[in-house]
C-alpha atoms as a PDB file:
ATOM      1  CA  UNK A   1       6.232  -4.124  14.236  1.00  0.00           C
ATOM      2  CA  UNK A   2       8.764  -5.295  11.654  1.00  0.00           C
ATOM      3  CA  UNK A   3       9.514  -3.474   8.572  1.00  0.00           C
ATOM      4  CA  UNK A   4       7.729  -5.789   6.683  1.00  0.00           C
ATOM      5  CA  UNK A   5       4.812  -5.666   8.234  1.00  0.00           C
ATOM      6  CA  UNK A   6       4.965  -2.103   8.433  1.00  0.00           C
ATOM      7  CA  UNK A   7       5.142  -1.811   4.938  1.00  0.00           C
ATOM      8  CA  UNK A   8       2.121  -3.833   4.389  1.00  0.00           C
ATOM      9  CA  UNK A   9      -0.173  -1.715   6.818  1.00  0.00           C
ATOM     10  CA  UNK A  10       0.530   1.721   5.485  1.00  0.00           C
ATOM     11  CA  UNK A  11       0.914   0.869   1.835  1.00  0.00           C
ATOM     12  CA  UNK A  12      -3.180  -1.006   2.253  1.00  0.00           C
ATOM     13  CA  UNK A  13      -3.964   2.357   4.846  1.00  0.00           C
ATOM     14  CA  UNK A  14      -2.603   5.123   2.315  1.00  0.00           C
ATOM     15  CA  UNK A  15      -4.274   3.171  -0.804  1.00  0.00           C
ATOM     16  CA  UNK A  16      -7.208   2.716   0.547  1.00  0.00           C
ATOM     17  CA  UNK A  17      -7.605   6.045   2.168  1.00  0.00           C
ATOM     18  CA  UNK A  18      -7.221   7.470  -1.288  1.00  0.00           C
ATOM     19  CA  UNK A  19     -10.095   4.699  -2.698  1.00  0.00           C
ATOM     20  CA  UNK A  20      -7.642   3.248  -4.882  1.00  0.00           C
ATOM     21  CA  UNK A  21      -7.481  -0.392  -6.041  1.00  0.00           C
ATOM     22  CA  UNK A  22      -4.241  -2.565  -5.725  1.00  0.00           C
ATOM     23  CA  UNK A  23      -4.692  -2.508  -9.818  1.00  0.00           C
ATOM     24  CA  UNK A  24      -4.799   1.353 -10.140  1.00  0.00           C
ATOM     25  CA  UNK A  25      -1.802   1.822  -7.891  1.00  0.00           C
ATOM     26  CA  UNK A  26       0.221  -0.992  -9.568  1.00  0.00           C
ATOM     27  CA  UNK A  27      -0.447   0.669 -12.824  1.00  0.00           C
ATOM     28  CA  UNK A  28       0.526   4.105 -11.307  1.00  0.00           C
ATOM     29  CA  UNK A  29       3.371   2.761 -10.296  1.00  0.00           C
ATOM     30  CA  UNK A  30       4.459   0.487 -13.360  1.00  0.00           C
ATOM     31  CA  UNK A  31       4.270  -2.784 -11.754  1.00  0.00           C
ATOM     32  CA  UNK A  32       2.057  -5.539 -11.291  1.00  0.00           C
ATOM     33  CA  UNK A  33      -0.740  -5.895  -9.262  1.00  0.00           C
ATOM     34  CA  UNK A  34      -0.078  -9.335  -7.941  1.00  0.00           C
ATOM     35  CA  UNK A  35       3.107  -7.309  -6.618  1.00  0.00           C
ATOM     36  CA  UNK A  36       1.101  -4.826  -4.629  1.00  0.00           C
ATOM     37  CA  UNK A  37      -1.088  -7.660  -3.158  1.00  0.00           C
ATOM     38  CA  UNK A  38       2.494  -9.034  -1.936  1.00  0.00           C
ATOM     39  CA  UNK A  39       3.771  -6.369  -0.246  1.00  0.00           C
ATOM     40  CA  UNK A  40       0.318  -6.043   1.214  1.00  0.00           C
ATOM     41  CA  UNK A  41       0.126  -9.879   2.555  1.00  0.00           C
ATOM     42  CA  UNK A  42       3.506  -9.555   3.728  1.00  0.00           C
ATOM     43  CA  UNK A  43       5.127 -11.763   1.310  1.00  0.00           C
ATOM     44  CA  UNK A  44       6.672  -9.489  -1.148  1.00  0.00           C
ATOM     45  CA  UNK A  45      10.562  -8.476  -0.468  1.00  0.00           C
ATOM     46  CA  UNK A  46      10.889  -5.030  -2.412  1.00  0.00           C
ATOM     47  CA  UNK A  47      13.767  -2.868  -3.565  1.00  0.00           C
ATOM     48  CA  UNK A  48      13.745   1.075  -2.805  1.00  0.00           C
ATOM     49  CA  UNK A  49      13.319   2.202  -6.567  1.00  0.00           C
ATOM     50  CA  UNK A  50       9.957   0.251  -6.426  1.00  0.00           C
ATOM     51  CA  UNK A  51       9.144   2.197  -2.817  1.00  0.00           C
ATOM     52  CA  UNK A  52       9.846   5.390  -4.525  1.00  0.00           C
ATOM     53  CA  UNK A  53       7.391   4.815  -7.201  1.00  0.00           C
ATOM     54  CA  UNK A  54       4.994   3.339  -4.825  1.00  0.00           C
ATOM     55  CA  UNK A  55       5.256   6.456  -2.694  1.00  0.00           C
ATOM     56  CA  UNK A  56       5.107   8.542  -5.781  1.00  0.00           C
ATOM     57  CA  UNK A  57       1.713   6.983  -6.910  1.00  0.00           C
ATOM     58  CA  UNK A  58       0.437   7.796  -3.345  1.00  0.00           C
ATOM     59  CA  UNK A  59       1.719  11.077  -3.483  1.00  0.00           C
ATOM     60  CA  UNK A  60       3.100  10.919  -0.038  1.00  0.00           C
ATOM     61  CA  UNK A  61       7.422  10.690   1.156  1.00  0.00           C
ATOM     62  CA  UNK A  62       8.661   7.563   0.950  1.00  0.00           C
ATOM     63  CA  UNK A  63       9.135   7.630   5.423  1.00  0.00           C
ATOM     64  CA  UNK A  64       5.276   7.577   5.238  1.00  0.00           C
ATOM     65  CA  UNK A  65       5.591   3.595   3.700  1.00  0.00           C
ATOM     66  CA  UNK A  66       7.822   3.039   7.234  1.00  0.00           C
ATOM     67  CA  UNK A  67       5.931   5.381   9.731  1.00  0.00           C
ATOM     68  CA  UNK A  68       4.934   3.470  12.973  1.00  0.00           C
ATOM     69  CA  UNK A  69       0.597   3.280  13.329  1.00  0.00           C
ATOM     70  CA  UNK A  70      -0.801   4.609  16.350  1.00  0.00           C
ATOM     71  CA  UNK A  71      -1.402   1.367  18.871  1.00  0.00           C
ATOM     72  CA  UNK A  72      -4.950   1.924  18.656  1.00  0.00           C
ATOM     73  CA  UNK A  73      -5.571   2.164  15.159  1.00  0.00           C
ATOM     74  CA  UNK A  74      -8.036  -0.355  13.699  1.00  0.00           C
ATOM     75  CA  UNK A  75      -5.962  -2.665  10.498  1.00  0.00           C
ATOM     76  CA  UNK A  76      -6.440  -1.091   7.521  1.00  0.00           C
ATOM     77  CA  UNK A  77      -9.440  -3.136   5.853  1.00  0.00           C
ATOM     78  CA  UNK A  78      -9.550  -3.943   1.542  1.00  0.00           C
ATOM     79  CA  UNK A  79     -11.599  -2.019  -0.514  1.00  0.00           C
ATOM     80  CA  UNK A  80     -14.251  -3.757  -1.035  1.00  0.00           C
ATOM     81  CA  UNK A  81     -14.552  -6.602  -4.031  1.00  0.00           C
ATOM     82  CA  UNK A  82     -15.440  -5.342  -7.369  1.00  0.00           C
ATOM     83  CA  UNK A  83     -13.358  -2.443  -9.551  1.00  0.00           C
ATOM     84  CA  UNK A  84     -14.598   0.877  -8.067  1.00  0.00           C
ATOM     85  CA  UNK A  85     -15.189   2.079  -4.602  1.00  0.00           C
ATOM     86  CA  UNK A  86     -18.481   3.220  -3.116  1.00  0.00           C
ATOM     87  CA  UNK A  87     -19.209   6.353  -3.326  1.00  0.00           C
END
């Protein structure tokens, strides 16, 4: 898996694991949301200030953006549509 796409499928598995949207994070992270749908469709091309506040919002090292999935591992799925998780 390429670094881009690595990107994308940890940054949607750590959000999402933590219930938050692609707005709260970008907020979190002071930038926009349409950014954090980039990176997560594989389109966005990033610098590693923006990674370190992306990280920081998740509250998890900055490796964990880059850290390889386990071969089995289902994609990470969206939240689903609307502003708040299920509870």
């Amino acid at each position: 898996m390429k670094g881009r796409a690595l990107l994308a499928w940890n940054l949607r598995a750590l959000r999402t694991a933590k219930s938050l949207s692609q707005e709260r994070l970008a907020i979190d992270a002071g930038v926009d949301r349409a950014w954090v749908s980039e990176l997560e469709r594989e389109q966005g091309n990033t610098s590693v200030d923006l990674l370190d506040r992306l990280a920081e919002a998740l509250d998890v090292p900055i490796a964990a953006l880059f850290a390889k999935p386990d071969p089995d591992a289902d994609k990470p799925q969206p939240l689903r549509s609307g502003r708040r998780p299920r509870d």
